[in-house]
Protein backbone atom coordinates (compact mmCIF):
# COMPACT_ATOMS: atom_id res chain seq x y z
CA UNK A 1 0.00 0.00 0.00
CA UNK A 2 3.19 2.39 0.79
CA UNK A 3 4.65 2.01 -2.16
CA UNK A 4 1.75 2.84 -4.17
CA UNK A 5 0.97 5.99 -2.95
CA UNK A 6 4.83 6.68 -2.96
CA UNK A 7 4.77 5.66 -6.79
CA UNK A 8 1.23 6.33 -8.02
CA UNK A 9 2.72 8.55 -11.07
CA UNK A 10 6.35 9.56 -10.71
CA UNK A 11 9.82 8.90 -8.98
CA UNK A 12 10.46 9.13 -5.57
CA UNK A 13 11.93 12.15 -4.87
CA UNK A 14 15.28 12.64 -2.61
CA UNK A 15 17.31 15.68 -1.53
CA UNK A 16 16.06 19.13 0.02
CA UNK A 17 13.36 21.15 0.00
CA UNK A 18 13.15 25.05 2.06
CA UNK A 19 9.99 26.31 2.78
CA UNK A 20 9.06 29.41 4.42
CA UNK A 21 5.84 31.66 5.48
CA UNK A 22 6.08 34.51 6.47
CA UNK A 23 2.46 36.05 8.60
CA UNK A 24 2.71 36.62 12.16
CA UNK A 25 5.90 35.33 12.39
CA UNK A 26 8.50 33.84 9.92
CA UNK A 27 8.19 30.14 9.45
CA UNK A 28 10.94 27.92 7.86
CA UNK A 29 10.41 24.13 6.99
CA UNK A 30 13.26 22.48 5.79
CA UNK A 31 12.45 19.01 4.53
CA UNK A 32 14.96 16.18 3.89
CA UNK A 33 14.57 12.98 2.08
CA UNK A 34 17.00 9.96 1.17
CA UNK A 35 15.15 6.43 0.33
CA UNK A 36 12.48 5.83 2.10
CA UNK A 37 13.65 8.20 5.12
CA UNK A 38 12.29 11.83 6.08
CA UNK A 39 13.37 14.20 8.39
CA UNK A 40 11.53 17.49 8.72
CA UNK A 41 13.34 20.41 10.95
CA UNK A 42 10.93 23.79 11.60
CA UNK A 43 12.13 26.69 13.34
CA UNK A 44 9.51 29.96 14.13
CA UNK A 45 10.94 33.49 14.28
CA UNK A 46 9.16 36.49 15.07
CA UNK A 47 8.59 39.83 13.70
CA UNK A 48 8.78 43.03 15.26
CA UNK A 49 8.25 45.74 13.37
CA UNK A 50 7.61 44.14 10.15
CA UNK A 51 11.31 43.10 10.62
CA UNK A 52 12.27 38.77 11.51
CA UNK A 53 13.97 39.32 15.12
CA UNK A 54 16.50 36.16 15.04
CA UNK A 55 16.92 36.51 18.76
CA UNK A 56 13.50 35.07 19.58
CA UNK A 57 14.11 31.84 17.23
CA UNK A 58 12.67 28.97 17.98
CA UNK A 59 13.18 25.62 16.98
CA UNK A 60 10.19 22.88 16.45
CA UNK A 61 10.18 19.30 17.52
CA UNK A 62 12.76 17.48 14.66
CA UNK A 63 10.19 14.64 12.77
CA UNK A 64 11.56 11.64 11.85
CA UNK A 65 9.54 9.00 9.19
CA UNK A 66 10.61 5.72 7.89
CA UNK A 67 8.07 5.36 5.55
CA UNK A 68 8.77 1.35 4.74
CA UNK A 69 7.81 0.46 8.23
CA UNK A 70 4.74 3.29 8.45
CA UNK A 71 6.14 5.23 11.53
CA UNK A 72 6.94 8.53 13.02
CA UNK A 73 9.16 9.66 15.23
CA UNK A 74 8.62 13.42 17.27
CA UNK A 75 12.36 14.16 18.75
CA UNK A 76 11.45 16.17 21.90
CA UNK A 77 14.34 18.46 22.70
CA UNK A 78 13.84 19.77 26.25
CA UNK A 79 12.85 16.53 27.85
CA UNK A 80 16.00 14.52 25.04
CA UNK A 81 13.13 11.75 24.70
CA UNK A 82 12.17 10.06 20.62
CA UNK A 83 8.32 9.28 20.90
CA UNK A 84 7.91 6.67 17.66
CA UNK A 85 3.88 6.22 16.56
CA UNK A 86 2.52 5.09 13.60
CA UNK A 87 1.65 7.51 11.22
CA UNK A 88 -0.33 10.27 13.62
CA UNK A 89 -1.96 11.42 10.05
CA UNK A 90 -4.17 8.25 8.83
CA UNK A 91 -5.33 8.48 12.33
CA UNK A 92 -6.69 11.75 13.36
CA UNK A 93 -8.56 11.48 9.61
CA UNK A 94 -10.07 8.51 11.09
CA UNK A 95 -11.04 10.17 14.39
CA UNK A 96 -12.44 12.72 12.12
CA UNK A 97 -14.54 10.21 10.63
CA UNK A 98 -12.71 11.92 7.01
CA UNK A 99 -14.34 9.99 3.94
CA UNK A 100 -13.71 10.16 0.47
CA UNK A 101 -16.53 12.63 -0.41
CA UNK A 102 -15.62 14.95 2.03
CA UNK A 103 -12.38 15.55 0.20
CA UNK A 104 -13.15 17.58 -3.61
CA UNK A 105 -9.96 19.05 -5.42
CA UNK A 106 -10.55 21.49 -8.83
CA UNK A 107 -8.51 21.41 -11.53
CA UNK A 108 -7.32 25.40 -12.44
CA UNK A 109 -4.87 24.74 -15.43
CA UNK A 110 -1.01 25.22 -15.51
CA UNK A 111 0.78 28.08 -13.73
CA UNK A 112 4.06 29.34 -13.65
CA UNK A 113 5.26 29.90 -10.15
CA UNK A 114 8.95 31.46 -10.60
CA UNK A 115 11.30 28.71 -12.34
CA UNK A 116 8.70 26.10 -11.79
CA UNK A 117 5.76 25.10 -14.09
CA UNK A 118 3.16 23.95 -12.21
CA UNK A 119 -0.49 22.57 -11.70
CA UNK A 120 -2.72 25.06 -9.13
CA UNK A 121 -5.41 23.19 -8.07
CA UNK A 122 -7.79 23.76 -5.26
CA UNK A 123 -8.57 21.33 -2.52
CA UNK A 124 -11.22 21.32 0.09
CA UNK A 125 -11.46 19.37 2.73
CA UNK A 126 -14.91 19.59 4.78
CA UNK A 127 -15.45 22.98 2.90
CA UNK A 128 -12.52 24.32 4.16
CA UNK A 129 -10.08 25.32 0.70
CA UNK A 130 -6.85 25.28 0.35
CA UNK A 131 -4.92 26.54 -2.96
CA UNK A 132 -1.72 24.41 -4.00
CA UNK A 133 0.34 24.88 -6.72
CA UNK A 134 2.14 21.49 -7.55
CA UNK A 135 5.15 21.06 -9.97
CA UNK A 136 7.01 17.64 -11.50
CA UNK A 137 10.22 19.51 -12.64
CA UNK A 138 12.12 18.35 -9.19
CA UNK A 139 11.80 14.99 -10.56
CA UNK A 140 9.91 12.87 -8.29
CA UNK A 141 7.19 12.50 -5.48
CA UNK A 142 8.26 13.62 -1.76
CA UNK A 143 7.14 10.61 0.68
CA UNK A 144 5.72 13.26 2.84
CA UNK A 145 3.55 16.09 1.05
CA UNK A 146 3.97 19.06 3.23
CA UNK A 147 0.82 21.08 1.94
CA UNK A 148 1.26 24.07 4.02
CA UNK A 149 2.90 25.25 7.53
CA UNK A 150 3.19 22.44 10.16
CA UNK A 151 0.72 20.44 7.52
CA UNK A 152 2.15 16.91 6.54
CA UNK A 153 -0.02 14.20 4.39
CA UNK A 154 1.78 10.83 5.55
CA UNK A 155 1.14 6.99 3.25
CA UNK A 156 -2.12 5.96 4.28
CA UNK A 157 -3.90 9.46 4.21
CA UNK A 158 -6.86 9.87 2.28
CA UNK A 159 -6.07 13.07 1.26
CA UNK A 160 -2.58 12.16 0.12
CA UNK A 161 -4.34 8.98 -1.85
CA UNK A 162 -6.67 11.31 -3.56
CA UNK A 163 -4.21 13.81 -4.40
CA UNK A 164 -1.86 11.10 -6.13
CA UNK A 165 -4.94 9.47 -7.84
CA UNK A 166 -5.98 12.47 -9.69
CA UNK A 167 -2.68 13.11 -10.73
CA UNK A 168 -1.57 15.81 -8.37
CA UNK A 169 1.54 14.32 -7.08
CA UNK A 170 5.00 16.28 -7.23
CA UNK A 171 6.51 18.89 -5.18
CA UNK A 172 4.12 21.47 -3.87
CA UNK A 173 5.71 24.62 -4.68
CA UNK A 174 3.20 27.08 -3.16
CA UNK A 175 0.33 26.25 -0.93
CA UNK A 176 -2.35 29.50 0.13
CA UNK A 177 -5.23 29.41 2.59
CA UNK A 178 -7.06 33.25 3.77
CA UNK A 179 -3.45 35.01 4.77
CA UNK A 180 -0.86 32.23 4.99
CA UNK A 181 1.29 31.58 2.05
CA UNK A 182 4.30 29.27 1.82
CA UNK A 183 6.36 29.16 -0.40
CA UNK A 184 9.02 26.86 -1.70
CA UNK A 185 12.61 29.21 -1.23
CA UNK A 186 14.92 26.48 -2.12
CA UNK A 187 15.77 23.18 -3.13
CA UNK A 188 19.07 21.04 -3.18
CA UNK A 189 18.92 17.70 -5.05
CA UNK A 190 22.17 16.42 -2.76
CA UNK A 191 21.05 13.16 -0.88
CA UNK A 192 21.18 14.06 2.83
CA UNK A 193 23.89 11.50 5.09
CA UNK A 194 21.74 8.69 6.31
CA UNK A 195 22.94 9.71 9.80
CA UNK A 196 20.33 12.94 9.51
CA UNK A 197 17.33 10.35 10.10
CA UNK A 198 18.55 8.15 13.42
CA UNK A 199 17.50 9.11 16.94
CA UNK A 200 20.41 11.37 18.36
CA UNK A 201 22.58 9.65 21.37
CA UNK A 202 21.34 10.59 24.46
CA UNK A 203 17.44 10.54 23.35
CA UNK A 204 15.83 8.00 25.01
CA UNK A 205 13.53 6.19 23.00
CA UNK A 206 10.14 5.57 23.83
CA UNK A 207 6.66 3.95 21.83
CA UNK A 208 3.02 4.99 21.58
């Protein structure tokens, strides 16, 4: 089942992706991917006076996914403890009670989005839209599809399934809903050291 929604249409993509959004605060995603590993690092700066003030950084929970064996891993900093789940994803759209017709996406036609050449689509989930602009030039499908800020589709999601089943798999290069924008700022096609996506020494390791 994994590796069909990780190769519905395309390749599996691997290397680096940068987002960032930019609202209240400043936002910056930086996504990693080598095999069938992810690691996703987030860090939240604030503005003051319209200006990012670097001295009030903060950085997220590290995730960890090893997408052949359908788990997650949250690295928890401040308490050095690795909490490993399945997939948290598939399961809060179950506790949702998330269906197929609840999820609609509209074709809008090819866009340019800098560089990129892209599909925008729109997709709603429980009437709630969200506008994401999806491109194949990177070369491949990320395992995780980050459609917006702190927003991850996981294998097994019914919104990731429908996504790759109407053809909108790729790299999502922008993704809009009201105010907040992100936006993809960079992208490095080096593979990432395997090293990147093991629990640091000192963590300790615990299940859920």
């Amino acid at each position: 089942m994994v590796a069909g929604f990780l190769h519905g249409a395309s390749a599996q993509f691997q290397g680096t992706l940068t987002y960032e959004c930019v609202h209240a605060n400043k936002v910056i995603i930086v996504y990693s991917q080598s095999g069938s590993r992810v690691r996703i690092d987030g860090k939240v700066i604030p503005i003051k006076a319209g200006v990012a003030d670097p001295t009030g950084e903060k950085d997220q929970d590290v995730l960890l996914f090893d997408l052949s064996a359908s788990k997650e891993t949250h690295l928890h900093a401040a308490g050095m403890t690795a909490y490993t789940t399945q997939f948290v994803g598939p399961m809060q759209e179950q506790a949702m009670h998330l269906s197929d017709k609840d999820i609609t996406i509209q074709q809008l036609g090819p866009e340019k989005i800098g560089e990129y050449s892209c599909r925008h689509i729109v997709l709603s989930i429980h009437g709630g839209k969200r506008d994401l602009w999806i491109t194949k030039d990177l070369g491949g499908t990320p395992g995780v599809c980050i459609a917006g800020t702190f927003l991850y589709y996981t294998p097994g999601s019914l919104i990731l399934k429908k996504l790759i089943d109407a053809g909108d798999d790729g790299v999502i290069v922008k993704s809009m809903s009201g105010p907040l924008i992100m936006t993809l700022t960079g992208y490095d096609k080096k593979i990432p050291p395997a090293s990147m996506y093991s629990i640091p020494s000192g963590y300790t390791a615990m299940s859920r």
